[in-house]
C-alpha atoms as a PDB file:
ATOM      1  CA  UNK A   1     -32.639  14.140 -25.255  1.00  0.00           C
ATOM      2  CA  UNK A   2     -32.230  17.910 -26.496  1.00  0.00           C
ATOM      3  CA  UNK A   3     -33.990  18.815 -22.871  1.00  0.00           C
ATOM      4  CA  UNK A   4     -31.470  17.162 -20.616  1.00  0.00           C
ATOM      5  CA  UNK A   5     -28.477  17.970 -23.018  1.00  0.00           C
ATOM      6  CA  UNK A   6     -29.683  21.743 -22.694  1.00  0.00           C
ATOM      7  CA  UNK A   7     -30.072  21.361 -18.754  1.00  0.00           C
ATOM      8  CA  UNK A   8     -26.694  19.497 -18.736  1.00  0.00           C
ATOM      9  CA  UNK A   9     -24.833  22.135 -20.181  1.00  0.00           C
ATOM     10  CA  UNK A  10     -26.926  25.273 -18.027  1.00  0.00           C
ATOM     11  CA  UNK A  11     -25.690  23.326 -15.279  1.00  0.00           C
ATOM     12  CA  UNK A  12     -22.216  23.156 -16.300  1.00  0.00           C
ATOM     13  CA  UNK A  13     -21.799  26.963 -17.274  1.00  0.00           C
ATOM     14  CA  UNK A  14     -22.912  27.782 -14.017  1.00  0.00           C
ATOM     15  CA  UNK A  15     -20.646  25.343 -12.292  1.00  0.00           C
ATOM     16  CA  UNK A  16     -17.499  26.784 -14.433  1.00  0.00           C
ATOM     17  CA  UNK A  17     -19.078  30.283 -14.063  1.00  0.00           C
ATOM     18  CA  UNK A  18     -17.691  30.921 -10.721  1.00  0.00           C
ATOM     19  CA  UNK A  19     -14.423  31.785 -10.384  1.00  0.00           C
ATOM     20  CA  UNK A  20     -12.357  28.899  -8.369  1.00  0.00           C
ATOM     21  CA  UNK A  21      -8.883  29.404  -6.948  1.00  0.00           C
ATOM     22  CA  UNK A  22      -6.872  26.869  -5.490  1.00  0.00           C
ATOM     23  CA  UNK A  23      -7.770  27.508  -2.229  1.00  0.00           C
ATOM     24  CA  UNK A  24     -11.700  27.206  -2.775  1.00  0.00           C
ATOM     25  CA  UNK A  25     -11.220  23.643  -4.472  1.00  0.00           C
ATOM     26  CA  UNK A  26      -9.047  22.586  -1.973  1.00  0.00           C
ATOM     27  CA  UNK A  27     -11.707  23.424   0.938  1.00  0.00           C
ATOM     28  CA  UNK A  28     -13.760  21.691  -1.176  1.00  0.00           C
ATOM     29  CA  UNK A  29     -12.010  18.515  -1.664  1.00  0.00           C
ATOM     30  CA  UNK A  30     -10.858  18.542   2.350  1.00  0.00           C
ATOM     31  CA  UNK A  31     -14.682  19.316   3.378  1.00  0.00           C
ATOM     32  CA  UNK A  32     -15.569  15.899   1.020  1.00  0.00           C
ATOM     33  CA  UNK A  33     -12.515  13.737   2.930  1.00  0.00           C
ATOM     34  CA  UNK A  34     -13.241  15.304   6.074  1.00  0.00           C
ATOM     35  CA  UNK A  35     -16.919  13.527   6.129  1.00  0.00           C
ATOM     36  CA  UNK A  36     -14.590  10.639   7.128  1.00  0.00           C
ATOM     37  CA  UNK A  37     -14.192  10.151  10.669  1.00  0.00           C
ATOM     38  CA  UNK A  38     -12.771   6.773  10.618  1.00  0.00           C
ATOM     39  CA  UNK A  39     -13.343   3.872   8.059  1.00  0.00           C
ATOM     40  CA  UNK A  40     -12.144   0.490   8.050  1.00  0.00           C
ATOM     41  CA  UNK A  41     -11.868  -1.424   4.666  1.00  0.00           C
ATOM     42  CA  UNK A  42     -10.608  -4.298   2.496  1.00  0.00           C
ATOM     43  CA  UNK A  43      -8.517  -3.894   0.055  1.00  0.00           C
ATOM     44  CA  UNK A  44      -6.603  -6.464  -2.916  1.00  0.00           C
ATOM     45  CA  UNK A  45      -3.461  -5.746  -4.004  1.00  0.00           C
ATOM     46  CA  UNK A  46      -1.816  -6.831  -7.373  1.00  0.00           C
ATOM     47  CA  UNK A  47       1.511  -5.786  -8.683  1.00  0.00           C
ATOM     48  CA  UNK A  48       4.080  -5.943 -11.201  1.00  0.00           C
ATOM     49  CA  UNK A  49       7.537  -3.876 -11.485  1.00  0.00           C
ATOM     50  CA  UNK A  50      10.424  -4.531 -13.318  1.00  0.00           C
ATOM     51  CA  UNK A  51      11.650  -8.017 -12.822  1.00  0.00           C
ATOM     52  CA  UNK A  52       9.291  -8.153  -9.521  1.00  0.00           C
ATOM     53  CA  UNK A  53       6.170 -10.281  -9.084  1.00  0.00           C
ATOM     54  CA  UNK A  54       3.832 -10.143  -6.292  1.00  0.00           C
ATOM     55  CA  UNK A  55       0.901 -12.582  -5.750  1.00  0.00           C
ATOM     56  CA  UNK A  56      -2.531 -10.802  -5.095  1.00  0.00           C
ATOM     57  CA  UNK A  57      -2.847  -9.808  -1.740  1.00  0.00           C
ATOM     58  CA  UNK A  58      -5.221  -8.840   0.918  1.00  0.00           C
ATOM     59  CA  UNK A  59      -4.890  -6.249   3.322  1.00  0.00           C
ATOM     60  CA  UNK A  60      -7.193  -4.220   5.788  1.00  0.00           C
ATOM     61  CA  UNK A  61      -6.710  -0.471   5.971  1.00  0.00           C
ATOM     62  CA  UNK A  62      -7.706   1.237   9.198  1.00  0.00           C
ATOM     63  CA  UNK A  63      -7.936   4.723   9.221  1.00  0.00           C
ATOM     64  CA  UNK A  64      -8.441   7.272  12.008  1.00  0.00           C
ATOM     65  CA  UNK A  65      -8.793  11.583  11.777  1.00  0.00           C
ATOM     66  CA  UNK A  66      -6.605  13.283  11.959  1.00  0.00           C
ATOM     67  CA  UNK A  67      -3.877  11.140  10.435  1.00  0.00           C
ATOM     68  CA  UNK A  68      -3.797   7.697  12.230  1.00  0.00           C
ATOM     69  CA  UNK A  69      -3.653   4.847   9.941  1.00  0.00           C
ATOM     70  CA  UNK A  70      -2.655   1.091  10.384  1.00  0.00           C
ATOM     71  CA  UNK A  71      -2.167  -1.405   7.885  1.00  0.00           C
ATOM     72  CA  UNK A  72      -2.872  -5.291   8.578  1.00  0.00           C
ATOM     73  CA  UNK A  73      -1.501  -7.936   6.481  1.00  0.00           C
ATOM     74  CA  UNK A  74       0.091 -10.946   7.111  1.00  0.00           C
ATOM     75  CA  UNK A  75       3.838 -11.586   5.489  1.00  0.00           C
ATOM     76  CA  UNK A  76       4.997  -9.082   2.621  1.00  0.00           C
ATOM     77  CA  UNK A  77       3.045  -6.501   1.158  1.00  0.00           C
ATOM     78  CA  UNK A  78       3.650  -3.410  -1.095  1.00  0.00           C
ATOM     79  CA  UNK A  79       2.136   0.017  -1.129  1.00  0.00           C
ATOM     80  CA  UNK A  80       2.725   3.506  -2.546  1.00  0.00           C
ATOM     81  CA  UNK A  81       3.473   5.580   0.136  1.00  0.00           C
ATOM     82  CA  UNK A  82       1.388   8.495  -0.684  1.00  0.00           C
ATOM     83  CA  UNK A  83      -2.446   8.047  -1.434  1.00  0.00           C
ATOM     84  CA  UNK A  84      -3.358   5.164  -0.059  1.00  0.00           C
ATOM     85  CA  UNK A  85      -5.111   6.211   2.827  1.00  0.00           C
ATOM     86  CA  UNK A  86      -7.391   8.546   0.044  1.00  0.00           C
ATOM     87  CA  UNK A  87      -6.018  11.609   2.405  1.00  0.00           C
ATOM     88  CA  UNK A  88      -6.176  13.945  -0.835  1.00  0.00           C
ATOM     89  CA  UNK A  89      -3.819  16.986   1.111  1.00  0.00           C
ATOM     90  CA  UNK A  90      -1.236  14.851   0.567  1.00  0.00           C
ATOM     91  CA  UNK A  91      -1.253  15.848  -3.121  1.00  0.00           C
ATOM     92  CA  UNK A  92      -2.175  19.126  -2.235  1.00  0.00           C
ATOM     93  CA  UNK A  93       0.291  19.821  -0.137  1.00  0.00           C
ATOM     94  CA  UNK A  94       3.182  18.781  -2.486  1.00  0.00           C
ATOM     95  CA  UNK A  95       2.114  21.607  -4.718  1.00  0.00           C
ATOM     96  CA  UNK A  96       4.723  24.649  -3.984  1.00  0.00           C
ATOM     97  CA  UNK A  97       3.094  26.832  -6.823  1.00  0.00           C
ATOM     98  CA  UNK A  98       0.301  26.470  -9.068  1.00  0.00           C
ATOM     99  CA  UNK A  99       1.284  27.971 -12.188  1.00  0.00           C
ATOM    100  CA  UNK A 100      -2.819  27.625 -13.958  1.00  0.00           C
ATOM    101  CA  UNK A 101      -5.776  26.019 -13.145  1.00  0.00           C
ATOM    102  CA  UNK A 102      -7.913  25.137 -16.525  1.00  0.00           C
ATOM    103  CA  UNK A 103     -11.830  23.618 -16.826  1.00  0.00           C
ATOM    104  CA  UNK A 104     -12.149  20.703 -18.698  1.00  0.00           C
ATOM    105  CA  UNK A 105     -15.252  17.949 -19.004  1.00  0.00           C
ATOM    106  CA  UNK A 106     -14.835  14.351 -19.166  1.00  0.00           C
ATOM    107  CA  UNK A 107     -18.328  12.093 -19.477  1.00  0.00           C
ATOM    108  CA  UNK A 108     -20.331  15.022 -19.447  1.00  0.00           C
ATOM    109  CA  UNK A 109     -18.569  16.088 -15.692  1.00  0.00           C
ATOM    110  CA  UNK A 110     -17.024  19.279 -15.235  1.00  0.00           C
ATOM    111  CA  UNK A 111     -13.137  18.689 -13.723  1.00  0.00           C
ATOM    112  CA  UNK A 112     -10.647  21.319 -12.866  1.00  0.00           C
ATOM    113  CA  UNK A 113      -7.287  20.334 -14.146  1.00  0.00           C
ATOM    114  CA  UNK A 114      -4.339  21.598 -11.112  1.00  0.00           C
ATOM    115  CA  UNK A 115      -0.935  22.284 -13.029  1.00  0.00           C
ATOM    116  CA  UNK A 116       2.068  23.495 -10.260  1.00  0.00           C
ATOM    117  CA  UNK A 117       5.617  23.013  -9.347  1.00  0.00           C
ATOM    118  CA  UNK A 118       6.670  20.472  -6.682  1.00  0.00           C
ATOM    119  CA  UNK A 119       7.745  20.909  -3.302  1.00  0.00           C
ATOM    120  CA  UNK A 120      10.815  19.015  -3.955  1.00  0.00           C
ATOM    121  CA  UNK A 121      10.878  17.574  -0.013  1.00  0.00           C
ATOM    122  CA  UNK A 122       7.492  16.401  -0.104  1.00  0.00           C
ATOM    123  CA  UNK A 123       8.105  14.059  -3.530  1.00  0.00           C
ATOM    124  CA  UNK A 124       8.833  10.845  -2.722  1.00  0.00           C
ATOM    125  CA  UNK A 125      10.762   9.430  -5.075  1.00  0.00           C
ATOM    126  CA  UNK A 126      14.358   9.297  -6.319  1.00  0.00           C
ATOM    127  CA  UNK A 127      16.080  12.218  -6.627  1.00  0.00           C
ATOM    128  CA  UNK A 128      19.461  13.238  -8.519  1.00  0.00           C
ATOM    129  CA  UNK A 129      22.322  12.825  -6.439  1.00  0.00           C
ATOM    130  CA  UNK A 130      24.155  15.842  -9.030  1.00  0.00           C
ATOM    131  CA  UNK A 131      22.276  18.516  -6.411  1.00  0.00           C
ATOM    132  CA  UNK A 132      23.372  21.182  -9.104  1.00  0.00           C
ATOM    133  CA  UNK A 133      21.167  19.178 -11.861  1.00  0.00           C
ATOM    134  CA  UNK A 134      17.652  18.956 -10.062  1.00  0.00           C
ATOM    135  CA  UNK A 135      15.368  18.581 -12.936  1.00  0.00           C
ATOM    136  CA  UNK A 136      11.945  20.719 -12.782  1.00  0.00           C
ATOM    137  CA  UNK A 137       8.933  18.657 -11.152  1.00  0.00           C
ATOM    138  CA  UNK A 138       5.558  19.301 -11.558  1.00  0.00           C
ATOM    139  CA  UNK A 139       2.328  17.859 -11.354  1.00  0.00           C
ATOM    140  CA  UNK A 140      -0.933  17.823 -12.594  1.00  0.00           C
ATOM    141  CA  UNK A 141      -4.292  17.081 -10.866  1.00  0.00           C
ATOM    142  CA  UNK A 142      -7.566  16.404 -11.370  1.00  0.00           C
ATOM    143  CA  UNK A 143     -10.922  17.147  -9.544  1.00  0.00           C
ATOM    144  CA  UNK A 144     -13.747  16.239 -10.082  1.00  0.00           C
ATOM    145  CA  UNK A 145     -15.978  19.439  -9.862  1.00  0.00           C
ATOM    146  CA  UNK A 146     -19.494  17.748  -8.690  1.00  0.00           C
ATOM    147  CA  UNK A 147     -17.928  15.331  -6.502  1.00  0.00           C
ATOM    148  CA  UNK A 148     -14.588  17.137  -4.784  1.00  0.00           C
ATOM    149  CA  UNK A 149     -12.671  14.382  -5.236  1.00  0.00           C
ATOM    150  CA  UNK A 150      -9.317  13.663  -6.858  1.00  0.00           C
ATOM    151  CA  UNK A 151      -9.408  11.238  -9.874  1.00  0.00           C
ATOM    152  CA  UNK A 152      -6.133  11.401 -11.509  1.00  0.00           C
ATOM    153  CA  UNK A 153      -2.665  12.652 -10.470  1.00  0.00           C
ATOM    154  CA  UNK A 154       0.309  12.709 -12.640  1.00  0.00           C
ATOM    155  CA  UNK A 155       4.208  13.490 -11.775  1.00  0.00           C
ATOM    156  CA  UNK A 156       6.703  14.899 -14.331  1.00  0.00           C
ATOM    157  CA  UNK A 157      10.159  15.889 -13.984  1.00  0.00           C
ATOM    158  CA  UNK A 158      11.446  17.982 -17.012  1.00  0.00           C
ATOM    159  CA  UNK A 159       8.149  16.998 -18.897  1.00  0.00           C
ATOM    160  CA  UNK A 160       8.740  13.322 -18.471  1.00  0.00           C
ATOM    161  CA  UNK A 161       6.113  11.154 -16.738  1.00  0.00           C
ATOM    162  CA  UNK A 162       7.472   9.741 -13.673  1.00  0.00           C
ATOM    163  CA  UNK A 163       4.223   8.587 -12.045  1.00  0.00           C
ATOM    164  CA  UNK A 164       0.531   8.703 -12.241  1.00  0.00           C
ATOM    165  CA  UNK A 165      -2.123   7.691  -9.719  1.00  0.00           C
ATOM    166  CA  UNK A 166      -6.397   7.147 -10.608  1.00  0.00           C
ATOM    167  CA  UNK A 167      -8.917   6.497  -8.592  1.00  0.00           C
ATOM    168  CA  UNK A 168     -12.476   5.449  -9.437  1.00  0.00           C
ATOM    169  CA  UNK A 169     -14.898   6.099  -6.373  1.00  0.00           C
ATOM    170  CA  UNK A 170     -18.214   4.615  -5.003  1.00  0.00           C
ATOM    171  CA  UNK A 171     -20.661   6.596  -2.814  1.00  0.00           C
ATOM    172  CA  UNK A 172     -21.393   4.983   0.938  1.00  0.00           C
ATOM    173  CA  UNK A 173     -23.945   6.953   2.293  1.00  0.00           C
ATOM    174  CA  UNK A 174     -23.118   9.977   1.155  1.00  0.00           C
ATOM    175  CA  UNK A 175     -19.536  10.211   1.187  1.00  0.00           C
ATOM    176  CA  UNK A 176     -17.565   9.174  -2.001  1.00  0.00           C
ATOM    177  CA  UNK A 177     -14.853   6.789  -1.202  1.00  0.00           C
ATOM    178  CA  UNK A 178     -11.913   4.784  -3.491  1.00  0.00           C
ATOM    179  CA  UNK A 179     -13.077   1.924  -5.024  1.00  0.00           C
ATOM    180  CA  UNK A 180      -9.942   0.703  -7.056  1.00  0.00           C
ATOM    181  CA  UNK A 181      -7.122   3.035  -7.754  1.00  0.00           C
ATOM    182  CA  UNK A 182      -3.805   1.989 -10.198  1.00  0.00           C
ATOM    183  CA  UNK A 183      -0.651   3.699  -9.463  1.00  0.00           C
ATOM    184  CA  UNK A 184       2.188   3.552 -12.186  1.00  0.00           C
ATOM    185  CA  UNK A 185       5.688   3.925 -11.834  1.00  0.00           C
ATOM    186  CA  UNK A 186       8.342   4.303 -15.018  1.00  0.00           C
ATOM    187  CA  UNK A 187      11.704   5.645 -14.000  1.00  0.00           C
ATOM    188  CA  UNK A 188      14.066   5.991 -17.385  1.00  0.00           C
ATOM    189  CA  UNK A 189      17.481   6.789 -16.778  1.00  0.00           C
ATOM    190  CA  UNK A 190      17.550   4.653 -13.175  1.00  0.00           C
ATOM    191  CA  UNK A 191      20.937   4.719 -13.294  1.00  0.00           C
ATOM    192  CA  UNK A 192      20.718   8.415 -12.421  1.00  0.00           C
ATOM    193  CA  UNK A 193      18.894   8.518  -9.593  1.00  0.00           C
ATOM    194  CA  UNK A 194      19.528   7.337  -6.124  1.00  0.00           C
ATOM    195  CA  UNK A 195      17.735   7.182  -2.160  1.00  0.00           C
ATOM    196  CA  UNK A 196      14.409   8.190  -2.366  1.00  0.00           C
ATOM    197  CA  UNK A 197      11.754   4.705  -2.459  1.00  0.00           C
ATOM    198  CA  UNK A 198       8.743   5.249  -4.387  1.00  0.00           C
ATOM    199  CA  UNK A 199       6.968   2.831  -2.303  1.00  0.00           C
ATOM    200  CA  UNK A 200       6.761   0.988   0.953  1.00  0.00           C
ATOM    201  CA  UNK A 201       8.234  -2.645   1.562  1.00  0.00           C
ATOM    202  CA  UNK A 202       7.121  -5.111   3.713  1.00  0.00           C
ATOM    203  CA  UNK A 203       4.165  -6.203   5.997  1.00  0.00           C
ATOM    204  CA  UNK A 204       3.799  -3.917   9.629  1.00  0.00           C
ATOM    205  CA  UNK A 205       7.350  -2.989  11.150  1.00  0.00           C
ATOM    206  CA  UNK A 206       9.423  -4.134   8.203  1.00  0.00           C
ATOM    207  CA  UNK A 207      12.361  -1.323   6.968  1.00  0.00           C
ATOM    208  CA  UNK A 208      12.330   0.554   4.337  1.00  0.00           C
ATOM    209  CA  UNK A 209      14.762  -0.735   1.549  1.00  0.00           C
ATOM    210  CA  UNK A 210      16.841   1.579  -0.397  1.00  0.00           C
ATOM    211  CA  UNK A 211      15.183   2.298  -4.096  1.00  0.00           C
ATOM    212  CA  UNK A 212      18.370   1.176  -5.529  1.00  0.00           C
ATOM    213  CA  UNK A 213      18.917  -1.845  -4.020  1.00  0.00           C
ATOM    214  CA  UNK A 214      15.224  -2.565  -4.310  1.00  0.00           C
ATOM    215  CA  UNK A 215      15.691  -2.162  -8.298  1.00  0.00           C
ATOM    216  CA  UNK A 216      18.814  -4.414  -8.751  1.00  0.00           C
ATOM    217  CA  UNK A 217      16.705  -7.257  -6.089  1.00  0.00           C
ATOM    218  CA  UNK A 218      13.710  -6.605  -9.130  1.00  0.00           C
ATOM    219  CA  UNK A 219      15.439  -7.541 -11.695  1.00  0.00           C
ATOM    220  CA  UNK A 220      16.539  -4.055 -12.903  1.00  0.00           C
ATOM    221  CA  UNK A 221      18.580  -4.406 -16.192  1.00  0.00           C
ATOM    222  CA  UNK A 222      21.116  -1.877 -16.823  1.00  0.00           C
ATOM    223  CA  UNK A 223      21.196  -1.828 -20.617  1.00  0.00           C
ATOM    224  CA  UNK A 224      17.448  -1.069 -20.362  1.00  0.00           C
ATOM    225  CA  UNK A 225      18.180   1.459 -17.599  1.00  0.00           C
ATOM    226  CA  UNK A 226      14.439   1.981 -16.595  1.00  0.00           C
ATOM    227  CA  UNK A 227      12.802   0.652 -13.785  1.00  0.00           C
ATOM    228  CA  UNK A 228       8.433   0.598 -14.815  1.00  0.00           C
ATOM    229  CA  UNK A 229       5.331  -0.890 -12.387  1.00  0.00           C
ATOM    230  CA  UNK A 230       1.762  -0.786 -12.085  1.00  0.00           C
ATOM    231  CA  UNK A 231       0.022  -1.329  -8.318  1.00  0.00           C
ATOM    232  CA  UNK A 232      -3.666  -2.012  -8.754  1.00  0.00           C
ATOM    233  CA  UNK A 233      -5.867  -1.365  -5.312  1.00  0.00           C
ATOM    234  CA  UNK A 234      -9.825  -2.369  -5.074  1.00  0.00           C
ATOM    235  CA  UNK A 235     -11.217  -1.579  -2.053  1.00  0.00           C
ATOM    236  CA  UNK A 236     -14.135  -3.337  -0.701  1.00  0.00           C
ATOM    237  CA  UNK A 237     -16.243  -3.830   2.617  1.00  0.00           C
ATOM    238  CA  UNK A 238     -15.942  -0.718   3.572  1.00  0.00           C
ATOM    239  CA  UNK A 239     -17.076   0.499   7.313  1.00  0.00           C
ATOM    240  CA  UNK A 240     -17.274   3.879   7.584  1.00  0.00           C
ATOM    241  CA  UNK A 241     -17.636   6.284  10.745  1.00  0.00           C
ATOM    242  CA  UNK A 242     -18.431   3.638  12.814  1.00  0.00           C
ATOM    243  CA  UNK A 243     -15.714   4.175  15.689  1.00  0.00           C
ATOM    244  CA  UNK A 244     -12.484   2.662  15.866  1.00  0.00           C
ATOM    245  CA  UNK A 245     -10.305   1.846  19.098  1.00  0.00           C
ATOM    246  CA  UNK A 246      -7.435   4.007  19.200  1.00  0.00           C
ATOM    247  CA  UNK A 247      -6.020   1.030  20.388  1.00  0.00           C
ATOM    248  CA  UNK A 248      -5.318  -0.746  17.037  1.00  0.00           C
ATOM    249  CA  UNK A 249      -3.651   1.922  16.234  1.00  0.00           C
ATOM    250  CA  UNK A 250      -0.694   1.565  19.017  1.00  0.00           C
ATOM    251  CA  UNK A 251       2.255  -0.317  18.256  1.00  0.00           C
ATOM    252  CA  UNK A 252       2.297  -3.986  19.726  1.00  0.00           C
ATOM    253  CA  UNK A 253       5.704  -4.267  22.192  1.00  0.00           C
END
């Protein structure tokens, strides 16, 4: 065991040993994505939120480069609107400023741990309507270092976790995909807060419902005055670079 330990630990000195800015890991993470031409996949859907329910549910993600996307689904269905398509510039691009960038290993894998401010546009989710008392936003994320993916992301405003998202990958032919990510929500201090929807409602061509209204239709008690969820996604069946018709993709009149 001494062996591999001493060859595990060569190989992560020489991984860390390079100097990485932002920009090199994130032509490294886009190079990994950008494998993906198209995929098509299955995916289950189980959620709970504050006073909200949803039964499992199954849905088929379509996904097309550049940005094309189309989700199938009969009736309701909920998703976070950023991340699921496993697009990982959208993350990147919400960072305004990276403040540090630190090495850390989990399991023996070397990650880099992304700490920056948050393009306050890009953020989807409620906002203060007091535009003289925006709290500070930032976020942390991680990436996997051998891989150049992103496992974790995490969303604070004034130190306070508003959301996280993790994803576990599998490997299909060479490209590492998402094989079950969990997104969590908690919101303290709803009462504050106003507009912006954390998530999308509804099957294909349904509105968006404001946050608050969607809070008080959950079940959101005031005295509480928090509004907490968890969204778990497994992905399975997965058909990747295999061509899809731009067709699906258009809008049926």
């Amino acid at each position: 065991m001494r062996p591999i330990l001493t060859i595990s630990l060569m190989w992560l000195s020489i991984v860390f040993g390079q100097s990485m800015t932002i920009e090199k890991i994130r032509d490294n993470v886009i190079a990994q994505f950008e494998q993906i031409n198209d995929y098509q996949v299955d995916t289950k859907i189980s959620v709970k939120m504050t006073g909200f329910r949803m039964p499992k549910k199954k849905i088929r993600i379509n996904y097309k480069r550049p940005d094309k996307i189309k989700v199938e689904t009969k009736g309701f269905a909920i998703l976070p609107k950023t991340g699921v398509d496993g697009n990982p510039s959208e993350f990147l691009d919400m960072l305004k400023h990276v403040t540090d960038i630190k090495r850390t290993i989990h399991n023996n894998t070397p990650f880099y741990k992304i700490m920056g401010k948050v393009e306050r546009d890009s953020l989807k989710i409620p906002l203060k309507v007091n535009k003289d008392d925006i709290p500070e936003i930032t976020m942390d994320v991680f990436v996997d270092a051998k891989k150049w993916v992103i496992t974790e992301v995490g969303v604070y405003m004034d130190s306070e976790s508003v959301f996280t998202f993790q994803t576990d990958y599998t490997e299909i032919e060479g490209i590492h995909v998402p094989e079950k990510s969990v997104f969590k929500i908690g919101i303290k201090g709803i009462s504050k807060w106003s507009a912006g929807n954390p998530v999308d409602l509804g099957g294909p061509g349904s509105e968006r419902k404001e946050f608050e209204t969607m809070a008080k239709n959950a079940g959101f008690d005031p005295k509480k005055d928090e509004f907490v969820g968890e969204m778990v996604m497994t992905f399975t069946k997965y058909k990747v670079n295999q061509g899809i018709d731009d067709q699906i993709f258009e809008e049926k009149q």
